[in-house]
N, C-alpha and C. Protein backbone atom coordinates (compact mmCIF):
# COMPACT_ATOMS: atom_id res chain seq x y z
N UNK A 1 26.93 10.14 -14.99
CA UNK A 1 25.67 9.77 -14.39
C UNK A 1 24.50 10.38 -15.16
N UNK A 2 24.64 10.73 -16.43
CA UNK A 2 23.66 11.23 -16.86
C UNK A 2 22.88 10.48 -17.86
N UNK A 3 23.30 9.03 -17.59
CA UNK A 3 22.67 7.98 -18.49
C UNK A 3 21.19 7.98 -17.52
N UNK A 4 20.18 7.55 -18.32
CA UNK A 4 18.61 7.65 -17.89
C UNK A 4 18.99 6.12 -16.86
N UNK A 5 19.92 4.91 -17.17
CA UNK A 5 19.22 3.66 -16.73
C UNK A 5 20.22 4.07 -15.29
N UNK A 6 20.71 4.90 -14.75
CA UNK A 6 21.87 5.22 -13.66
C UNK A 6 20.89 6.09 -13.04
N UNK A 7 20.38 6.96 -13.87
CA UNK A 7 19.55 7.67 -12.53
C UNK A 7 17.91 7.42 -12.52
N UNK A 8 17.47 6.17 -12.69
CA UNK A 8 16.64 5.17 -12.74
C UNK A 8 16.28 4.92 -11.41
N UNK A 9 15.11 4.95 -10.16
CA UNK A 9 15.25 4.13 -9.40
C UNK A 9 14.79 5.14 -8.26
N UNK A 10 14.51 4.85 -7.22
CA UNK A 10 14.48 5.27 -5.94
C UNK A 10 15.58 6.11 -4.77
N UNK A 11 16.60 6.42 -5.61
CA UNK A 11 17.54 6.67 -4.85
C UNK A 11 17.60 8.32 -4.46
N UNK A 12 18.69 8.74 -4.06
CA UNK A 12 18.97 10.37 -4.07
C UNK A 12 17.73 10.94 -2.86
N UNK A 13 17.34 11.99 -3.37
CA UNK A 13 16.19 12.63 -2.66
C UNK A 13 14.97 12.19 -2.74
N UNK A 14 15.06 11.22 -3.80
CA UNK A 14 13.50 10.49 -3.79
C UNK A 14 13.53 9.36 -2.56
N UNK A 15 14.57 8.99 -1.95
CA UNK A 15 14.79 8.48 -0.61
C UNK A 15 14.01 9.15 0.69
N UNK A 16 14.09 10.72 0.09
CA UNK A 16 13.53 11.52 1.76
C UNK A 16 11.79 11.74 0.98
N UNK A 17 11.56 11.56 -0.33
CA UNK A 17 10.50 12.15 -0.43
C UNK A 17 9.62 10.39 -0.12
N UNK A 18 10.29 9.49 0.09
CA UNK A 18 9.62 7.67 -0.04
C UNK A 18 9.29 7.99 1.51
N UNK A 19 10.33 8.15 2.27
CA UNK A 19 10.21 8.29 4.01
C UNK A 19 9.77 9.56 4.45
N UNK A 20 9.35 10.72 3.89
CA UNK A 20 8.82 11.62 4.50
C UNK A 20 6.61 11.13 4.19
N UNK A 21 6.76 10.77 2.92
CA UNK A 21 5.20 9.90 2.51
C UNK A 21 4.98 9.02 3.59
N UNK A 22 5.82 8.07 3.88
CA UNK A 22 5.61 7.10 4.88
C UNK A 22 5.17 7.32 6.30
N UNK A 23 5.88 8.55 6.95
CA UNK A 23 5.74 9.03 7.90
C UNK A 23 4.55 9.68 7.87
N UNK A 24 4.02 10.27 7.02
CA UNK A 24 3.12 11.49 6.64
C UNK A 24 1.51 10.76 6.78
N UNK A 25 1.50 9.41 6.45
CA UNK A 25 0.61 8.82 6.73
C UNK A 25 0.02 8.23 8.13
N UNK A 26 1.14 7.87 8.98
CA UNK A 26 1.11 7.82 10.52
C UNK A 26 0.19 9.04 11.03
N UNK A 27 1.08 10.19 10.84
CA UNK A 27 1.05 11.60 11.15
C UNK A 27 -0.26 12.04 10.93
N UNK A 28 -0.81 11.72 10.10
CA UNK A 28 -2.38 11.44 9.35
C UNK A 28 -2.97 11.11 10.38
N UNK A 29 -2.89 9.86 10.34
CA UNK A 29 -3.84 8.42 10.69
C UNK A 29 -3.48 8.99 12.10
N UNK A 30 -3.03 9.73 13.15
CA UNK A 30 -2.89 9.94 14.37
C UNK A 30 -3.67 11.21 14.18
N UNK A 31 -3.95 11.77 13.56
CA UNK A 31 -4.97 13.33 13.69
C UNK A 31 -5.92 12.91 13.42
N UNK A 32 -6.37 11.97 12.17
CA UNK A 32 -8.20 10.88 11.75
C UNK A 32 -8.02 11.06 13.39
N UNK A 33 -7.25 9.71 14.22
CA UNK A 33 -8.10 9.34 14.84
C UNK A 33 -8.02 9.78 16.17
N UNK A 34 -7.42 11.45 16.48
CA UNK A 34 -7.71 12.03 17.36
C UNK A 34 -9.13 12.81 17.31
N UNK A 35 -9.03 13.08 16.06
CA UNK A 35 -10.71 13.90 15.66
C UNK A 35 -11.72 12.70 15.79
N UNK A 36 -11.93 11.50 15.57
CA UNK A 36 -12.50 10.62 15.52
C UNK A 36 -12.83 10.58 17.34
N UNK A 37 -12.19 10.07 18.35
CA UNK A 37 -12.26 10.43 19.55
C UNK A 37 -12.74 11.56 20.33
N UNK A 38 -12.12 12.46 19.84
CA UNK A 38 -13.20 14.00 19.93
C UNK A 38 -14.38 13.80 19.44
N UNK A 39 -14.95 13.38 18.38
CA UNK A 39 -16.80 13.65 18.02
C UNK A 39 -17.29 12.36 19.06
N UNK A 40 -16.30 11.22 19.17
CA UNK A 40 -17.39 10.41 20.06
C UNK A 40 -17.40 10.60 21.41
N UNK A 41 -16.37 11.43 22.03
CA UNK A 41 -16.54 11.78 23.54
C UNK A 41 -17.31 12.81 23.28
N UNK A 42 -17.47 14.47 22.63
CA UNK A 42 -18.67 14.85 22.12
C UNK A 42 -19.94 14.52 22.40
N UNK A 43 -20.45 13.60 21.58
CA UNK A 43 -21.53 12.69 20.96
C UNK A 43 -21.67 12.13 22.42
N UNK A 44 -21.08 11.51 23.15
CA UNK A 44 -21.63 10.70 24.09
C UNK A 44 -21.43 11.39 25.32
N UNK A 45 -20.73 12.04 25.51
CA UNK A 45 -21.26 13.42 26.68
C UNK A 45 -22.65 13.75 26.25
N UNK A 46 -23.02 14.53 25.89
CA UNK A 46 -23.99 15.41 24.99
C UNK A 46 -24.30 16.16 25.44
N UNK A 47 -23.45 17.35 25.83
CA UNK A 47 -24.22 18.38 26.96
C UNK A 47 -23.86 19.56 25.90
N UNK A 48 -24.92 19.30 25.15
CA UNK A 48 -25.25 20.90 24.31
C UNK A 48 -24.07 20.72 23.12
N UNK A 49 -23.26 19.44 22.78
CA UNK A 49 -22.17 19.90 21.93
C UNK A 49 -22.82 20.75 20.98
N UNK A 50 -21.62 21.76 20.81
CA UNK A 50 -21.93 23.24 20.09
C UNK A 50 -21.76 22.41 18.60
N UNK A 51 -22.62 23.02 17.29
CA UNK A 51 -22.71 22.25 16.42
C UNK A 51 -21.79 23.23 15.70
N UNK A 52 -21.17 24.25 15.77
CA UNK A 52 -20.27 24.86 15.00
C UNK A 52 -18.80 24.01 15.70
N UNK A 53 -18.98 23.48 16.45
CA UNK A 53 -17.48 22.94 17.14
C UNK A 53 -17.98 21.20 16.38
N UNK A 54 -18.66 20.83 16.57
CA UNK A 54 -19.26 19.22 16.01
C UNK A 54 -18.93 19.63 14.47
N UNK A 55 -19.64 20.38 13.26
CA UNK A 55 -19.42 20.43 12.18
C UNK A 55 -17.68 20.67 12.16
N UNK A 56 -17.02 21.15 12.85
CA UNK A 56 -15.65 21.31 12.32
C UNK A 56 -14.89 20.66 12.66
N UNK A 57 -15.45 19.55 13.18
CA UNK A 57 -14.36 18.33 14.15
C UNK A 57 -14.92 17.22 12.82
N UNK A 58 -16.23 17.13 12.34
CA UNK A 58 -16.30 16.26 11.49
C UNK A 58 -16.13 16.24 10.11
N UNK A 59 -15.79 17.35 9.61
CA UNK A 59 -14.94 18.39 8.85
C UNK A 59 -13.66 17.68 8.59
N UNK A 60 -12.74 18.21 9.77
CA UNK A 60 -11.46 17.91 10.22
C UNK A 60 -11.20 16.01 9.78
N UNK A 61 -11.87 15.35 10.55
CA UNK A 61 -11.85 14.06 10.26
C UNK A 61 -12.29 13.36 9.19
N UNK A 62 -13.30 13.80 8.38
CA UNK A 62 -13.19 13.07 6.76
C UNK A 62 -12.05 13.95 5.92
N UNK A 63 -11.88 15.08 6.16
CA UNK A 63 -10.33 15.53 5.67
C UNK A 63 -9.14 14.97 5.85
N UNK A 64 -9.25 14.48 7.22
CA UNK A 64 -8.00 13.55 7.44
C UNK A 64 -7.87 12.02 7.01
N UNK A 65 -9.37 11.81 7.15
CA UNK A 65 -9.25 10.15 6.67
C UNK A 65 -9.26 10.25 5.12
N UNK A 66 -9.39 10.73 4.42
CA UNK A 66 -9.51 11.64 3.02
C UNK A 66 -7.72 11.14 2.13
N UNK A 67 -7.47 12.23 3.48
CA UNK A 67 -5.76 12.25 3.23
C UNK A 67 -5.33 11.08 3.35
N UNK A 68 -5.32 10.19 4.77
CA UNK A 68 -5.00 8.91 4.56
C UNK A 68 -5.04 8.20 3.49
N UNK A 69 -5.94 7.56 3.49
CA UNK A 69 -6.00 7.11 2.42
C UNK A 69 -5.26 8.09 0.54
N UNK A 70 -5.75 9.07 0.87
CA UNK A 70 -4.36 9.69 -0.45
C UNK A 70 -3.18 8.80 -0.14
N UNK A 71 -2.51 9.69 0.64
CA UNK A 71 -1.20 9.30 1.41
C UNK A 71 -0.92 7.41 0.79
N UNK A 72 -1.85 6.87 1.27
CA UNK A 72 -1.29 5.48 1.49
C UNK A 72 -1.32 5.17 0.09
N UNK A 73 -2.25 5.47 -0.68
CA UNK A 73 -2.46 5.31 -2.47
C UNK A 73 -1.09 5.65 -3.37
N UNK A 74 -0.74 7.23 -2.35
CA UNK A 74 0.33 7.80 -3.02
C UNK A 74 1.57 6.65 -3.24
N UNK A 75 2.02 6.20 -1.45
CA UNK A 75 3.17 5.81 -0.87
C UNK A 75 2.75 4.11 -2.03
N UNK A 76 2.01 3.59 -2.58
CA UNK A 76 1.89 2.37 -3.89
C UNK A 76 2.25 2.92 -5.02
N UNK A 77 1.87 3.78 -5.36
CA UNK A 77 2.24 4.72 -6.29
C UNK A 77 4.06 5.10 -6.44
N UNK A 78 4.46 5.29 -5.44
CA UNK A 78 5.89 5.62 -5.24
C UNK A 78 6.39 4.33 -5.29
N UNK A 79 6.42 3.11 -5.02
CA UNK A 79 7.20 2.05 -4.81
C UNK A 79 7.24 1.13 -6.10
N UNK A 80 5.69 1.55 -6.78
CA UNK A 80 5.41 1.01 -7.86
C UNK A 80 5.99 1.63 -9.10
N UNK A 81 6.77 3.23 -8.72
CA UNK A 81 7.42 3.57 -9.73
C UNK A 81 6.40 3.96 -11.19
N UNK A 82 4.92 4.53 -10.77
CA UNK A 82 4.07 4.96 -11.87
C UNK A 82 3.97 6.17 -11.82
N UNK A 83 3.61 6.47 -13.11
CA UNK A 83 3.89 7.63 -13.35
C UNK A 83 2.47 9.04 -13.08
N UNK A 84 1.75 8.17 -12.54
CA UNK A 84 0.68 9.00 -12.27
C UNK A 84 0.79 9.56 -10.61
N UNK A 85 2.41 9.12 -9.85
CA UNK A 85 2.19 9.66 -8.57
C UNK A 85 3.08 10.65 -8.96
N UNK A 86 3.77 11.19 -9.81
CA UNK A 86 3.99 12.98 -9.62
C UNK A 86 3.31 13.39 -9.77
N UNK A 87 2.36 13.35 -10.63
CA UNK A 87 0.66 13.94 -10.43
C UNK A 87 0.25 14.44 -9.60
N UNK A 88 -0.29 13.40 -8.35
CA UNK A 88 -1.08 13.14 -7.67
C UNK A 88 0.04 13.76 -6.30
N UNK A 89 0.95 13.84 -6.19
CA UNK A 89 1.99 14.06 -5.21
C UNK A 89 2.34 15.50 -5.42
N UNK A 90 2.23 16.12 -6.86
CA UNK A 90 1.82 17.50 -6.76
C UNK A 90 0.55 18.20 -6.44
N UNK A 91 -0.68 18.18 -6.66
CA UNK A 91 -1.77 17.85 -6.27
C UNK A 91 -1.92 18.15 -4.70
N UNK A 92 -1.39 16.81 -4.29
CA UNK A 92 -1.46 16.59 -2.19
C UNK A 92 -0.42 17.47 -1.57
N UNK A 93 0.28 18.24 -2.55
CA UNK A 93 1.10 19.42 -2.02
C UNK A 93 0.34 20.65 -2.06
N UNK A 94 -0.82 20.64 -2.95
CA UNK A 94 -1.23 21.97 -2.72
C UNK A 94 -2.49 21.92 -1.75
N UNK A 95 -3.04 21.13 -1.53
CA UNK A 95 -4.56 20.81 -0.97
C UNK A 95 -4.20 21.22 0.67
N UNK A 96 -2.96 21.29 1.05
CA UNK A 96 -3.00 22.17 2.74
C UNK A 96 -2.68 23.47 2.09
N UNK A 97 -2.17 23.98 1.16
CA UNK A 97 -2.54 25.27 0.51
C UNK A 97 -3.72 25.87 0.84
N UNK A 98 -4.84 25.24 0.41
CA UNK A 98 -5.56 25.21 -0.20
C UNK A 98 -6.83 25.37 1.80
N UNK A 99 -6.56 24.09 1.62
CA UNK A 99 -7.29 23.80 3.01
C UNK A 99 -7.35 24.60 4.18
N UNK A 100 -5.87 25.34 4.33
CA UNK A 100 -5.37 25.65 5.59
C UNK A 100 -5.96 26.37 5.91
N UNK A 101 -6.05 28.07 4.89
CA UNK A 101 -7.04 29.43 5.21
C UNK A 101 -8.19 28.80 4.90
N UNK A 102 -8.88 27.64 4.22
CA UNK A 102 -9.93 27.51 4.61
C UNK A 102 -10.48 27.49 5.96
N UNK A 103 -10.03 26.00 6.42
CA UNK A 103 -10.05 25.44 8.07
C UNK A 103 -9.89 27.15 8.67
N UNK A 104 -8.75 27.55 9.14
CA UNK A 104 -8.65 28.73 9.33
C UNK A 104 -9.90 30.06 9.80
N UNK A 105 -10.42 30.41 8.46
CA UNK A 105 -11.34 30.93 8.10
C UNK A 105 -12.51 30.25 9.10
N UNK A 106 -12.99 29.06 9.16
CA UNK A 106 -13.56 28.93 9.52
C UNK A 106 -13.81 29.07 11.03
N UNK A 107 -12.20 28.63 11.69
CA UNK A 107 -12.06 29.36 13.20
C UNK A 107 -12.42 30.46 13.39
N UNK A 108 -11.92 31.71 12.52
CA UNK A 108 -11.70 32.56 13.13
C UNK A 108 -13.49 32.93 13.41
N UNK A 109 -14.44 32.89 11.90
CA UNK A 109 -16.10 32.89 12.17
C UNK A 109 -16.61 32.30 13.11
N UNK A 110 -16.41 30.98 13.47
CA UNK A 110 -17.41 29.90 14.01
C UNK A 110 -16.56 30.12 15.48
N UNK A 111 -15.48 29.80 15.19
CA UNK A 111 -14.83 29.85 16.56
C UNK A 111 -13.78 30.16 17.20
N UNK A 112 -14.30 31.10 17.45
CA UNK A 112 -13.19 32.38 17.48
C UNK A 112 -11.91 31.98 18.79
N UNK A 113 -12.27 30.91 19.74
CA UNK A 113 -11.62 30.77 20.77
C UNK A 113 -10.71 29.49 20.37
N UNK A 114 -10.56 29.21 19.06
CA UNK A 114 -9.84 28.03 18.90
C UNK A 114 -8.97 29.00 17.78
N UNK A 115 -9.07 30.05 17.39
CA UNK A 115 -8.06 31.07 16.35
C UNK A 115 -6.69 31.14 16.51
N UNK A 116 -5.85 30.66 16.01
CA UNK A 116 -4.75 31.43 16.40
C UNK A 116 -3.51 31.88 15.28
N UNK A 117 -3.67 33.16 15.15
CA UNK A 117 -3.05 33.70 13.94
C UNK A 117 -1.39 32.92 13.56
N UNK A 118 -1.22 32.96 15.08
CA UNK A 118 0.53 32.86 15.08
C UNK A 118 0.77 31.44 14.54
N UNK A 119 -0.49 30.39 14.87
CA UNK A 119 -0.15 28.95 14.56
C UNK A 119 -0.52 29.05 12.93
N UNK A 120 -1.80 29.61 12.16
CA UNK A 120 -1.89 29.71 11.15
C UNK A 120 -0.58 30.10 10.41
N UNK A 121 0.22 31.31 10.88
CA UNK A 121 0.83 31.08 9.72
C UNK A 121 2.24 30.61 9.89
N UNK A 122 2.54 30.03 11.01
CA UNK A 122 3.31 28.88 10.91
C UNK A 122 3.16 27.84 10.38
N UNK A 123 2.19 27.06 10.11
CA UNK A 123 1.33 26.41 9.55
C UNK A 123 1.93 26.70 7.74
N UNK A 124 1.34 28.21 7.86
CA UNK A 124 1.57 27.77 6.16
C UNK A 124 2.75 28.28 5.84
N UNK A 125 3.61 28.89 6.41
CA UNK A 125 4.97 28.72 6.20
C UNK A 125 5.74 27.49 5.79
N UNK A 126 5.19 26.67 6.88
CA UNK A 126 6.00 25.27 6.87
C UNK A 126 5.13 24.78 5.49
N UNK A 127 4.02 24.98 5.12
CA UNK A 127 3.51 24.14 3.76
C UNK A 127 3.74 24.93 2.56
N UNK A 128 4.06 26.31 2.99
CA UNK A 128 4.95 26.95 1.52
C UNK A 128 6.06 26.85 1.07
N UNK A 129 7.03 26.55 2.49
CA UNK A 129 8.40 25.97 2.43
C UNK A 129 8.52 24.52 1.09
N UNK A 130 7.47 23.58 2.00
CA UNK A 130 7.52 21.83 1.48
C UNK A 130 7.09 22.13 0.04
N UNK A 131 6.03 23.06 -0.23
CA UNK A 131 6.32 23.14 -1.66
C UNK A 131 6.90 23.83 -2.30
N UNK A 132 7.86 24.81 -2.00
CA UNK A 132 8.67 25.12 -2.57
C UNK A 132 9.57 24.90 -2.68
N UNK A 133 10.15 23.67 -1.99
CA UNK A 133 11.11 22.82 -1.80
C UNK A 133 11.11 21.41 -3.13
N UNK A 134 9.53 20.89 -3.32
CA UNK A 134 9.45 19.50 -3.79
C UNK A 134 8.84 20.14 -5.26
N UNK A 135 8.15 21.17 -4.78
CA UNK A 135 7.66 21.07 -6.51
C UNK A 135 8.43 21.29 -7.33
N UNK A 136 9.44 22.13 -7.39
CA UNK A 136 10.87 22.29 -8.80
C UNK A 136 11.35 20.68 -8.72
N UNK A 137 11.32 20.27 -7.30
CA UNK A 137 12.38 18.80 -7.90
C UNK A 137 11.35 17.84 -8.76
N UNK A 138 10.23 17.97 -8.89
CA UNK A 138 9.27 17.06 -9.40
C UNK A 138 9.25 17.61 -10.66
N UNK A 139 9.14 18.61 -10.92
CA UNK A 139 9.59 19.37 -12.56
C UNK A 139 10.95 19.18 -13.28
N UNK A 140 11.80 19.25 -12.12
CA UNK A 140 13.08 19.41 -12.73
C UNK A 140 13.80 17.94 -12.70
N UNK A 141 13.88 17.31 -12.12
CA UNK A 141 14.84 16.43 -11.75
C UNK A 141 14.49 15.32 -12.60
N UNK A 142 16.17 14.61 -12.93
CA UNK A 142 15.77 13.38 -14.48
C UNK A 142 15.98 12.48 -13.32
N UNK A 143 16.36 12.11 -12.55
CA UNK A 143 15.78 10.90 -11.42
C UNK A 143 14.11 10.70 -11.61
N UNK A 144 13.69 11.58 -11.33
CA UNK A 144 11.94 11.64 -10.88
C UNK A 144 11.58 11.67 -12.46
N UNK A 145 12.05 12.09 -13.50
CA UNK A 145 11.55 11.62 -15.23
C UNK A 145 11.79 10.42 -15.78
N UNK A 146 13.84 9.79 -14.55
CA UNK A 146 13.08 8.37 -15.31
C UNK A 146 13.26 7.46 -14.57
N UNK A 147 12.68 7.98 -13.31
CA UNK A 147 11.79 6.57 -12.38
C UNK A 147 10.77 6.61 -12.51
N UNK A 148 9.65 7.47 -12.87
CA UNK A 148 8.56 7.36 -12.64
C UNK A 148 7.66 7.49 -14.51
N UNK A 149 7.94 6.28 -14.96
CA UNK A 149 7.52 5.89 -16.07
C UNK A 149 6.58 5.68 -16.63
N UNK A 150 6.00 4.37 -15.61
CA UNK A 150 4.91 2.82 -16.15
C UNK A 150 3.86 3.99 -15.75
């Protein structure tokens, strides 16, 4: 099996990484548009919404619709077998890195009653895990060197 045109293709673990993308975009598109619902019940209450709770809900939601759309770019990218989504799929592995103690950070300043240490770093456990799980296979693996070509 170590001919390039045998391990060619979509198969193996690039199976969980096609359906974990797929899912990941739902998973998305259900947080957009819970934050999306939050600023307009917000907004149309209007009784004093706190603008440190408004800036981080609208924050939250072009981050998420942000991602969506990644996500869905990515999941063309994967089916299309180009070679610019290990890139871009390493990349969208680090940006909740990246994001998390941001967002974070910003609870604990602005709003201190939405903090919670124990979820933070569960949080980035589970996103240090996923990349330390996907990024060696995206380096290492001749499946993912020669499916992802064009």
């Amino acid at each position: 099996m170590s001919d390039d045109s045998q391990l060619k293709g979509l198969k193996g673990w690039l199976k969980i990484v096609g359906l974990s993308l797929i899912l990941s975009v739902f998973y998305l598109l259900n947080d957009s548009l819970t934050y999306y619902d939050l600023l307009i019940d917000g907004i149309s209450n209007d009784e004093g919404y706190a603008s440190a709770l408004f800036a981080y809900l609208v924050y939250l939601f072009i981050c998420c619709t942000i991602m969506v759309v990644a996500h869905i770019y990515l999941v063309c990218l994967f089916f299309l077998k180009r070679k610019l989504f290990k890139k871009l799929f390493i990349t969208i592995l680090f940006i909740p890195l990246i994001s998390l103690p941001v967002t974070t950070s910003f609870e604990f300043v602005f709003l201190p009653e939405l903090f919670n240490v124990v979820d933070f770093i569960k949080e980035l456990v589970v996103e240090l895990l996923v990349a330390a799980l996907w990024l060696p296979y995206m380096f290492l693996s001749k499946r993912v060197k020669a499916t992802f070509i064009e």
